[in-house]
C-alpha atoms as a PDB file:
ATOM      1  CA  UNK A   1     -45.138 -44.265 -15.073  1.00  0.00           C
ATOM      2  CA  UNK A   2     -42.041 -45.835 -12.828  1.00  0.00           C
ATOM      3  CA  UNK A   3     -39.195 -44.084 -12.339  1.00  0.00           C
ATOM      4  CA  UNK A   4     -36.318 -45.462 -14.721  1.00  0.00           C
ATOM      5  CA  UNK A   5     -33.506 -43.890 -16.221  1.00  0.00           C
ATOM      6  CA  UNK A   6     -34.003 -40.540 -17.705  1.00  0.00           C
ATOM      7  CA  UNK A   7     -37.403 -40.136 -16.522  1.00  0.00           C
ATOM      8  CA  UNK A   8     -38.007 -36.359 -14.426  1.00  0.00           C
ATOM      9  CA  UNK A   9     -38.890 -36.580 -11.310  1.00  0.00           C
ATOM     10  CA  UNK A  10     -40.665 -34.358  -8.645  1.00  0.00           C
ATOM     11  CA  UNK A  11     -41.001 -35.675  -4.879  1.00  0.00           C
ATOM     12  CA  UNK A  12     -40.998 -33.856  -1.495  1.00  0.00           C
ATOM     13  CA  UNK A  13     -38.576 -35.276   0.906  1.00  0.00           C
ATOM     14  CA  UNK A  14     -37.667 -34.638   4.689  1.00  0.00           C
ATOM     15  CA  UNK A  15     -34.379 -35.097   5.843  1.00  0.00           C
ATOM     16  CA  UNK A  16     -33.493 -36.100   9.404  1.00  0.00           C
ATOM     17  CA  UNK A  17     -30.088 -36.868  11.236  1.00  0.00           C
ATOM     18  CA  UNK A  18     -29.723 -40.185  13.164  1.00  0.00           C
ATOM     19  CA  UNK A  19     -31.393 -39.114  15.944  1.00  0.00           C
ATOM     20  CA  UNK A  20     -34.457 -37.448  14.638  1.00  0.00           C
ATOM     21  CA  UNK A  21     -33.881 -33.872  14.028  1.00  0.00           C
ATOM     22  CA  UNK A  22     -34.737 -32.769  10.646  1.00  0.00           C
ATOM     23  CA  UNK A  23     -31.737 -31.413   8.012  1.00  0.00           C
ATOM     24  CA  UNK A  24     -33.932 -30.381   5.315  1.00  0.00           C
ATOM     25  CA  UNK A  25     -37.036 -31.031   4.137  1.00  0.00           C
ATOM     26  CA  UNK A  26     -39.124 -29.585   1.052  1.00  0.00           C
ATOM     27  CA  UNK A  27     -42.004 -28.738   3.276  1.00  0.00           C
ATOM     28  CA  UNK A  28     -43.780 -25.682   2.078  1.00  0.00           C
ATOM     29  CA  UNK A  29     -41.637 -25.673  -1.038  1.00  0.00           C
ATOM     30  CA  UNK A  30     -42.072 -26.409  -4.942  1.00  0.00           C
ATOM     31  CA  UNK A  31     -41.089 -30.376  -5.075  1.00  0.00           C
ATOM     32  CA  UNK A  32     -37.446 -31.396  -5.549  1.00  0.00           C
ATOM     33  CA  UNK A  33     -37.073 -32.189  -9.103  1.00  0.00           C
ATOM     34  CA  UNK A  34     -34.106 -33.874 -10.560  1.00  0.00           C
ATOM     35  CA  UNK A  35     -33.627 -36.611 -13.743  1.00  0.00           C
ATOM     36  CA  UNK A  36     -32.640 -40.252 -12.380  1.00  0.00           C
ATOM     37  CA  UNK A  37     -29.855 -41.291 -13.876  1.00  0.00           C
ATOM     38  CA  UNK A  38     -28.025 -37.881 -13.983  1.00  0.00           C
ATOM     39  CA  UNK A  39     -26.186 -38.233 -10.358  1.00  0.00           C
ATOM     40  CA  UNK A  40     -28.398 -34.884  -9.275  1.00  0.00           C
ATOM     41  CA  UNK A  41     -28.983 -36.115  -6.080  1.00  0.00           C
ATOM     42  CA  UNK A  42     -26.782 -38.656  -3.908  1.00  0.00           C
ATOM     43  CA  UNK A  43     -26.608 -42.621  -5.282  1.00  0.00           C
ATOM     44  CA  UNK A  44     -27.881 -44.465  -2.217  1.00  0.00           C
ATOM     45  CA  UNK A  45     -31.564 -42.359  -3.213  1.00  0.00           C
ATOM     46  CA  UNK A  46     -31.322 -42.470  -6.790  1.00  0.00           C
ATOM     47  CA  UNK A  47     -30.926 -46.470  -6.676  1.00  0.00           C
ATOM     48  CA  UNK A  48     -33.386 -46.016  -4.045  1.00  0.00           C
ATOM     49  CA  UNK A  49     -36.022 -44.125  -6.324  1.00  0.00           C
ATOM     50  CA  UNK A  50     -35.810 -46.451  -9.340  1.00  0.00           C
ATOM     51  CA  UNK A  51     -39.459 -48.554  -9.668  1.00  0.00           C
ATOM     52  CA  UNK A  52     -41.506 -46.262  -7.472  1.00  0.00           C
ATOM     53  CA  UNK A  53     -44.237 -44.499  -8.849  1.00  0.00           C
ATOM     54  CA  UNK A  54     -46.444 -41.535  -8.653  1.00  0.00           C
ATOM     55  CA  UNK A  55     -48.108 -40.949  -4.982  1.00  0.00           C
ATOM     56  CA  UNK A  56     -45.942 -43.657  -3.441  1.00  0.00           C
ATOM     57  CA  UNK A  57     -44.384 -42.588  -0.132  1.00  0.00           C
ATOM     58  CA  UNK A  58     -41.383 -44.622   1.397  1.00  0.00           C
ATOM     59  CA  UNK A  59     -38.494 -43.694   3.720  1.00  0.00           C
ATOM     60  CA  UNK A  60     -34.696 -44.433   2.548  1.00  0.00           C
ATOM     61  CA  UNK A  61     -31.629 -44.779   4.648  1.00  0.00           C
ATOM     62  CA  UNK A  62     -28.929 -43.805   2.753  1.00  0.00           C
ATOM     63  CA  UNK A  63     -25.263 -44.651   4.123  1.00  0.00           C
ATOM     64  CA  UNK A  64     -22.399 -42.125   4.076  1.00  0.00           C
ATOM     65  CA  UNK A  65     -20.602 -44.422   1.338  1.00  0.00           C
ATOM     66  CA  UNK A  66     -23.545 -43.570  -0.954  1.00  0.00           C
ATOM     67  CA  UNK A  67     -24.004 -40.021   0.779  1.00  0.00           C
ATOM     68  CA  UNK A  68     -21.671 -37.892   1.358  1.00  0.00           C
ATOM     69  CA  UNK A  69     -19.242 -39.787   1.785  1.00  0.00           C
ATOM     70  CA  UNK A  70     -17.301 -40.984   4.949  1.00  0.00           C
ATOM     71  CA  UNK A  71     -15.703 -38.213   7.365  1.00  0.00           C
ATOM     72  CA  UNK A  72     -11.586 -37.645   6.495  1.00  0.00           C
ATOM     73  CA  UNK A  73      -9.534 -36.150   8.507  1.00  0.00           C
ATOM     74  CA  UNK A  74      -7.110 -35.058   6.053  1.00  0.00           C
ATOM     75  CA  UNK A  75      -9.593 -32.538   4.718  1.00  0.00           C
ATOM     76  CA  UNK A  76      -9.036 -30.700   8.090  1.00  0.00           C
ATOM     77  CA  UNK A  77      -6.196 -28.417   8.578  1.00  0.00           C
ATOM     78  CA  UNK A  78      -4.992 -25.654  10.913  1.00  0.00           C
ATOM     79  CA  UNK A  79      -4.539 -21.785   9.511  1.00  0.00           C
ATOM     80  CA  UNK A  80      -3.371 -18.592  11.033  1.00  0.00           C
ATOM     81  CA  UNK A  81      -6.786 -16.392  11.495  1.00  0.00           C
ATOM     82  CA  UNK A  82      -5.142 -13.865   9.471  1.00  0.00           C
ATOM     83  CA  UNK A  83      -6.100 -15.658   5.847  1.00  0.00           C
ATOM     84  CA  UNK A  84     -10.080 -14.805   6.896  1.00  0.00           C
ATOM     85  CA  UNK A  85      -9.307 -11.332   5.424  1.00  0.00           C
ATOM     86  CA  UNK A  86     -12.343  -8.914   5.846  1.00  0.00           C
ATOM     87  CA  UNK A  87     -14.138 -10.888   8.679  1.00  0.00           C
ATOM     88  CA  UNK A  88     -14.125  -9.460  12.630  1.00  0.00           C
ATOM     89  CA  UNK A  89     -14.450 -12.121  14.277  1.00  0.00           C
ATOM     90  CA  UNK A  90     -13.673 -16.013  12.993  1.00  0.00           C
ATOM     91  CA  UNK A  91     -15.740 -18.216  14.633  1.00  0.00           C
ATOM     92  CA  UNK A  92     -16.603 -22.161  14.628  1.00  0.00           C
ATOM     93  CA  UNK A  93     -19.565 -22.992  12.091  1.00  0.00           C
ATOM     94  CA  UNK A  94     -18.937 -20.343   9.628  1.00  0.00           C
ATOM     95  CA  UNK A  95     -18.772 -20.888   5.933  1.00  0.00           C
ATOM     96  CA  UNK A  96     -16.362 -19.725   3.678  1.00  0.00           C
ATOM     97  CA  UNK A  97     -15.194 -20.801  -0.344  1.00  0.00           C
ATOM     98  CA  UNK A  98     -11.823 -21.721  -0.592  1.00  0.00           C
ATOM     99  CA  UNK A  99      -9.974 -20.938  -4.054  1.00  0.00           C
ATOM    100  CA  UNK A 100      -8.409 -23.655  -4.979  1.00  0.00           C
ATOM    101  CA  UNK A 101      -6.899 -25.171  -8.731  1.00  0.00           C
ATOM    102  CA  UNK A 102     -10.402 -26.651  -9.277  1.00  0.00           C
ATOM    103  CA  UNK A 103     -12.897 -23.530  -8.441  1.00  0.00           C
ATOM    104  CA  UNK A 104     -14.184 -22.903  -5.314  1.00  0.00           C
ATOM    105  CA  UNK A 105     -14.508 -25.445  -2.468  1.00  0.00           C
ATOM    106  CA  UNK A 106     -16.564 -25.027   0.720  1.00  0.00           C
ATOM    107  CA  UNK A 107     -15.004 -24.742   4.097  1.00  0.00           C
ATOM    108  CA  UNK A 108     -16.764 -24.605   7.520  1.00  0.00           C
ATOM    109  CA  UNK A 109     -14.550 -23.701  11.032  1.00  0.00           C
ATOM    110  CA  UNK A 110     -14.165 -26.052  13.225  1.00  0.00           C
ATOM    111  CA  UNK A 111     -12.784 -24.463  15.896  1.00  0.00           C
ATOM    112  CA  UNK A 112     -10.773 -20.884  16.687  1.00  0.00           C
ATOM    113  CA  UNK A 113      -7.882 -21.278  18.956  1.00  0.00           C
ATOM    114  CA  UNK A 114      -6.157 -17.742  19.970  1.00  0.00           C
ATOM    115  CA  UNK A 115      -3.575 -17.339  16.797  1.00  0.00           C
ATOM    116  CA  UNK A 116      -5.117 -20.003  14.425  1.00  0.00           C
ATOM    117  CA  UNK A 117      -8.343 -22.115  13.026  1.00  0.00           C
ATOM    118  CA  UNK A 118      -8.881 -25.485  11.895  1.00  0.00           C
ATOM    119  CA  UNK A 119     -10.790 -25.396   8.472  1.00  0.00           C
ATOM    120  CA  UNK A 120     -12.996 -28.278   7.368  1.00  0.00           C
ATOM    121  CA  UNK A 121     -13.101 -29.211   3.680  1.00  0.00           C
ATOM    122  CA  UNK A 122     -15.663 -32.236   4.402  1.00  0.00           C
ATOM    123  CA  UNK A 123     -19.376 -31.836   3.309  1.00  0.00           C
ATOM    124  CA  UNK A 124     -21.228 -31.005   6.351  1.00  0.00           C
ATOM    125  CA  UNK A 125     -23.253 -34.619   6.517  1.00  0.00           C
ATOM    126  CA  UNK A 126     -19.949 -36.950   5.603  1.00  0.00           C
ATOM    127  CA  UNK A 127     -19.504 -39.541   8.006  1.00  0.00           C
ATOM    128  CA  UNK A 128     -23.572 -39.157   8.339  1.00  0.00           C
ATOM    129  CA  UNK A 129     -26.917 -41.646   7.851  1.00  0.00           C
ATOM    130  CA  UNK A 130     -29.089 -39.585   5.689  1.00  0.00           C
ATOM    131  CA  UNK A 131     -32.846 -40.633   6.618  1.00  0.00           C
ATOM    132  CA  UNK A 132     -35.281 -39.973   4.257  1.00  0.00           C
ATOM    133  CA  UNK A 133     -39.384 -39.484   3.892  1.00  0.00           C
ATOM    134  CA  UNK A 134     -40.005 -39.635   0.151  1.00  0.00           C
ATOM    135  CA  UNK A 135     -43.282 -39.097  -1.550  1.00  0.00           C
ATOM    136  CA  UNK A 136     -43.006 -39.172  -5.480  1.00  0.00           C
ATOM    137  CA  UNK A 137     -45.268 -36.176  -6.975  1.00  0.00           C
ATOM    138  CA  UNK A 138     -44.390 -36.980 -10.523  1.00  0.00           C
ATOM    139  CA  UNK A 139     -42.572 -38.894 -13.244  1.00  0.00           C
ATOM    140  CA  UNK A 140     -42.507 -38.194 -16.599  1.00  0.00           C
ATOM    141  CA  UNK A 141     -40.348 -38.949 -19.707  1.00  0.00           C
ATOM    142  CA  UNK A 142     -36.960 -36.671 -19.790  1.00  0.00           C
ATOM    143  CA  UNK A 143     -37.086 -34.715 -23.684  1.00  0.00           C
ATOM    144  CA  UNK A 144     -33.802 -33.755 -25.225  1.00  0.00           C
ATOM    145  CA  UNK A 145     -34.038 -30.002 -23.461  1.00  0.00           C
ATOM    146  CA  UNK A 146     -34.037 -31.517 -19.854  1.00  0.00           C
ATOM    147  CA  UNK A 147     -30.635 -33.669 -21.087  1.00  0.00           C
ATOM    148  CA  UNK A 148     -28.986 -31.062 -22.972  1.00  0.00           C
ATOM    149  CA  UNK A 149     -27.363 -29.901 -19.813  1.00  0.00           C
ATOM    150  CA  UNK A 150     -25.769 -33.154 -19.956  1.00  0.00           C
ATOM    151  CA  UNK A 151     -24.151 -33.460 -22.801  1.00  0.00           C
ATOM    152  CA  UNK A 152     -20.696 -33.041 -22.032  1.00  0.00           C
ATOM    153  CA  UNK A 153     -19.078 -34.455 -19.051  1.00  0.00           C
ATOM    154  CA  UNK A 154     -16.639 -32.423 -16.539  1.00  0.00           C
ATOM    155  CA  UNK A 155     -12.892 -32.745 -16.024  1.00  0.00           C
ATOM    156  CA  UNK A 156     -11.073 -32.621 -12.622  1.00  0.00           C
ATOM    157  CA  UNK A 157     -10.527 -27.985 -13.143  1.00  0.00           C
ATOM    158  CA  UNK A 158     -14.191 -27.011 -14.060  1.00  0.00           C
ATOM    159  CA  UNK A 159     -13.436 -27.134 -17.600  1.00  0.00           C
ATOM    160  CA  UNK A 160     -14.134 -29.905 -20.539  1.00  0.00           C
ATOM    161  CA  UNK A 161     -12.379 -28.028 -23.587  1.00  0.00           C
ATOM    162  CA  UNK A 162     -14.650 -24.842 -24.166  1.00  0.00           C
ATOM    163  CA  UNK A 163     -17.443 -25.451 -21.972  1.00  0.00           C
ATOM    164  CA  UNK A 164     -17.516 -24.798 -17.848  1.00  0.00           C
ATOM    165  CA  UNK A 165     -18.068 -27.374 -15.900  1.00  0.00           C
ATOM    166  CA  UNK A 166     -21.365 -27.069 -14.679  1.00  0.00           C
ATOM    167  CA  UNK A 167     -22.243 -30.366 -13.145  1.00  0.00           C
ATOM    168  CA  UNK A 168     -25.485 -31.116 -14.597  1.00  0.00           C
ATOM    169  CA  UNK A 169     -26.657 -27.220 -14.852  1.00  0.00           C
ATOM    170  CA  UNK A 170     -25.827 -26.766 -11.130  1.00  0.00           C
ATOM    171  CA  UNK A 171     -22.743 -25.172 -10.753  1.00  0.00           C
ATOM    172  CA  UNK A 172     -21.625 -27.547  -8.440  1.00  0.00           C
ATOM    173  CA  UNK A 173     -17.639 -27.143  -9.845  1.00  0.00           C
ATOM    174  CA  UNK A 174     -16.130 -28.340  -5.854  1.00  0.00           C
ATOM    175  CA  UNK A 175     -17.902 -32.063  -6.977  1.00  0.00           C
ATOM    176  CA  UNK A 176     -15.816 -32.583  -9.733  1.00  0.00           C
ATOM    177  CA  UNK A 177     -13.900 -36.111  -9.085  1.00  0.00           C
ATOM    178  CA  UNK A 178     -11.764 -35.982 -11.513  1.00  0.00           C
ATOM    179  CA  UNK A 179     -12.484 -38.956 -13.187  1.00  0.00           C
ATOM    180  CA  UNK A 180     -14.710 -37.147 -15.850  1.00  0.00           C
ATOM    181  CA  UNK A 181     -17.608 -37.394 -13.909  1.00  0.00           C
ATOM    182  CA  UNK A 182     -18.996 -35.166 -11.405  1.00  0.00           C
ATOM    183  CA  UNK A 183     -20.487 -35.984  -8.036  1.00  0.00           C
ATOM    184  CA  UNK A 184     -23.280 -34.172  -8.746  1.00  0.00           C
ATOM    185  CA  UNK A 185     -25.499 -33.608  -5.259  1.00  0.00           C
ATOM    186  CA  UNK A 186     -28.691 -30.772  -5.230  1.00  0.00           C
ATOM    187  CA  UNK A 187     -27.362 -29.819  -2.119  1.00  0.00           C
ATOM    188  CA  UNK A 188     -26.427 -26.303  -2.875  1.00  0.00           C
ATOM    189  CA  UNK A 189     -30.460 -25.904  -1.905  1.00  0.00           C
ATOM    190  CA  UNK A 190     -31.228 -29.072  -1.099  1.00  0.00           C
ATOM    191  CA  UNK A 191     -29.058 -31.704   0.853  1.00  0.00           C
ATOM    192  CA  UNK A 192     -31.102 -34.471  -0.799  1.00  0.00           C
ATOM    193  CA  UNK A 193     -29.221 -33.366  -3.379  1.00  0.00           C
END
């Protein structure tokens, strides 16, 4: 069976920056699974996926427009050091969740200066080629239990009326565009998605 809309999908995939190093990679994992069609995983792979079939292996460059997006400065701003309540020392590279209208939103350090910190609201591979190795374990029909978690769509806030905004069952509430759909990546284990 080819991959087409609403079919489930398992594949193993290794992720590797521009210059070679690997990201992330399901290497001595279960498979990635996701359901094509449901924007689990970023666009430039799903379009990418569609017509390939069990045991084929390919590699996929995917461009920031249809990964993570292109680097903004704007997400970037500079905060006194006292707002990282609890912490000893702030340093560049850590992660923290913001609290913001929408849920929580992931922030990484830039850089410390003596009195203040610039925080980064960008996804940690905007602005970046993903480069992919795909093999495709399995396909298989979606049934209505894989696509009840998508039977509602989300709302710029996390919410949709009664039910939380769950992205496709993954919590991701910081992808939420606003535009009653969600950018829905697998990145919270996997940055393939």
């Amino acid at each position: 069976m080819k991959i087409a809309e609403k079919t489930v999908v398992q594949m193993h995939y290794t992720l590797k920056s521009d210059e070679g190093a690997v990201i992330d990679s399901s290497e001595g994992r279960e498979p990635l699974q996701y359901i094509q069609g449901m924007r689990m995983i970023v666009p430039g792979l799903e379009k990418a996926m569609v017509g390939h079939d069990v045991g084929d292996k390919f590699d996929v460059v995917v461009i920031p427009a249809e990964g993570y997006g292109e680097y903004d400065e704007r997400m970037t701003q500079e905060v006194p050091l006292n707002v990282f309540q609890g912490v000893d020392k702030v340093e560049a590279g850590m992660a923290f969740y913001a609290q913001t209208p929408g849920g929580p939103m992931p922030i990484r350090i830039k850089s410390v200066g003596e009195k203040t910190a610039i925080i980064d609201a960008n996804h940690e591979l905007a602005g970046k080629n993903l480069n992919f190795a795909i093999e495709v374990v399995s396909v298989r029909e979606a049934t209505e239990d894989d696509l009840k978690p998508f039977e509602h769509h989300c709302c710029c806030g996390g919410h949709d009326g009664d039910h939380e905004c769950e992205c496709g069952g993954h919590g991701n509430k910081e992808n939420c565009d606003g535009n009653g759909g969600c950018g829905c990546e697998h990145h919270a284990e996997h940055h393939g998605k």
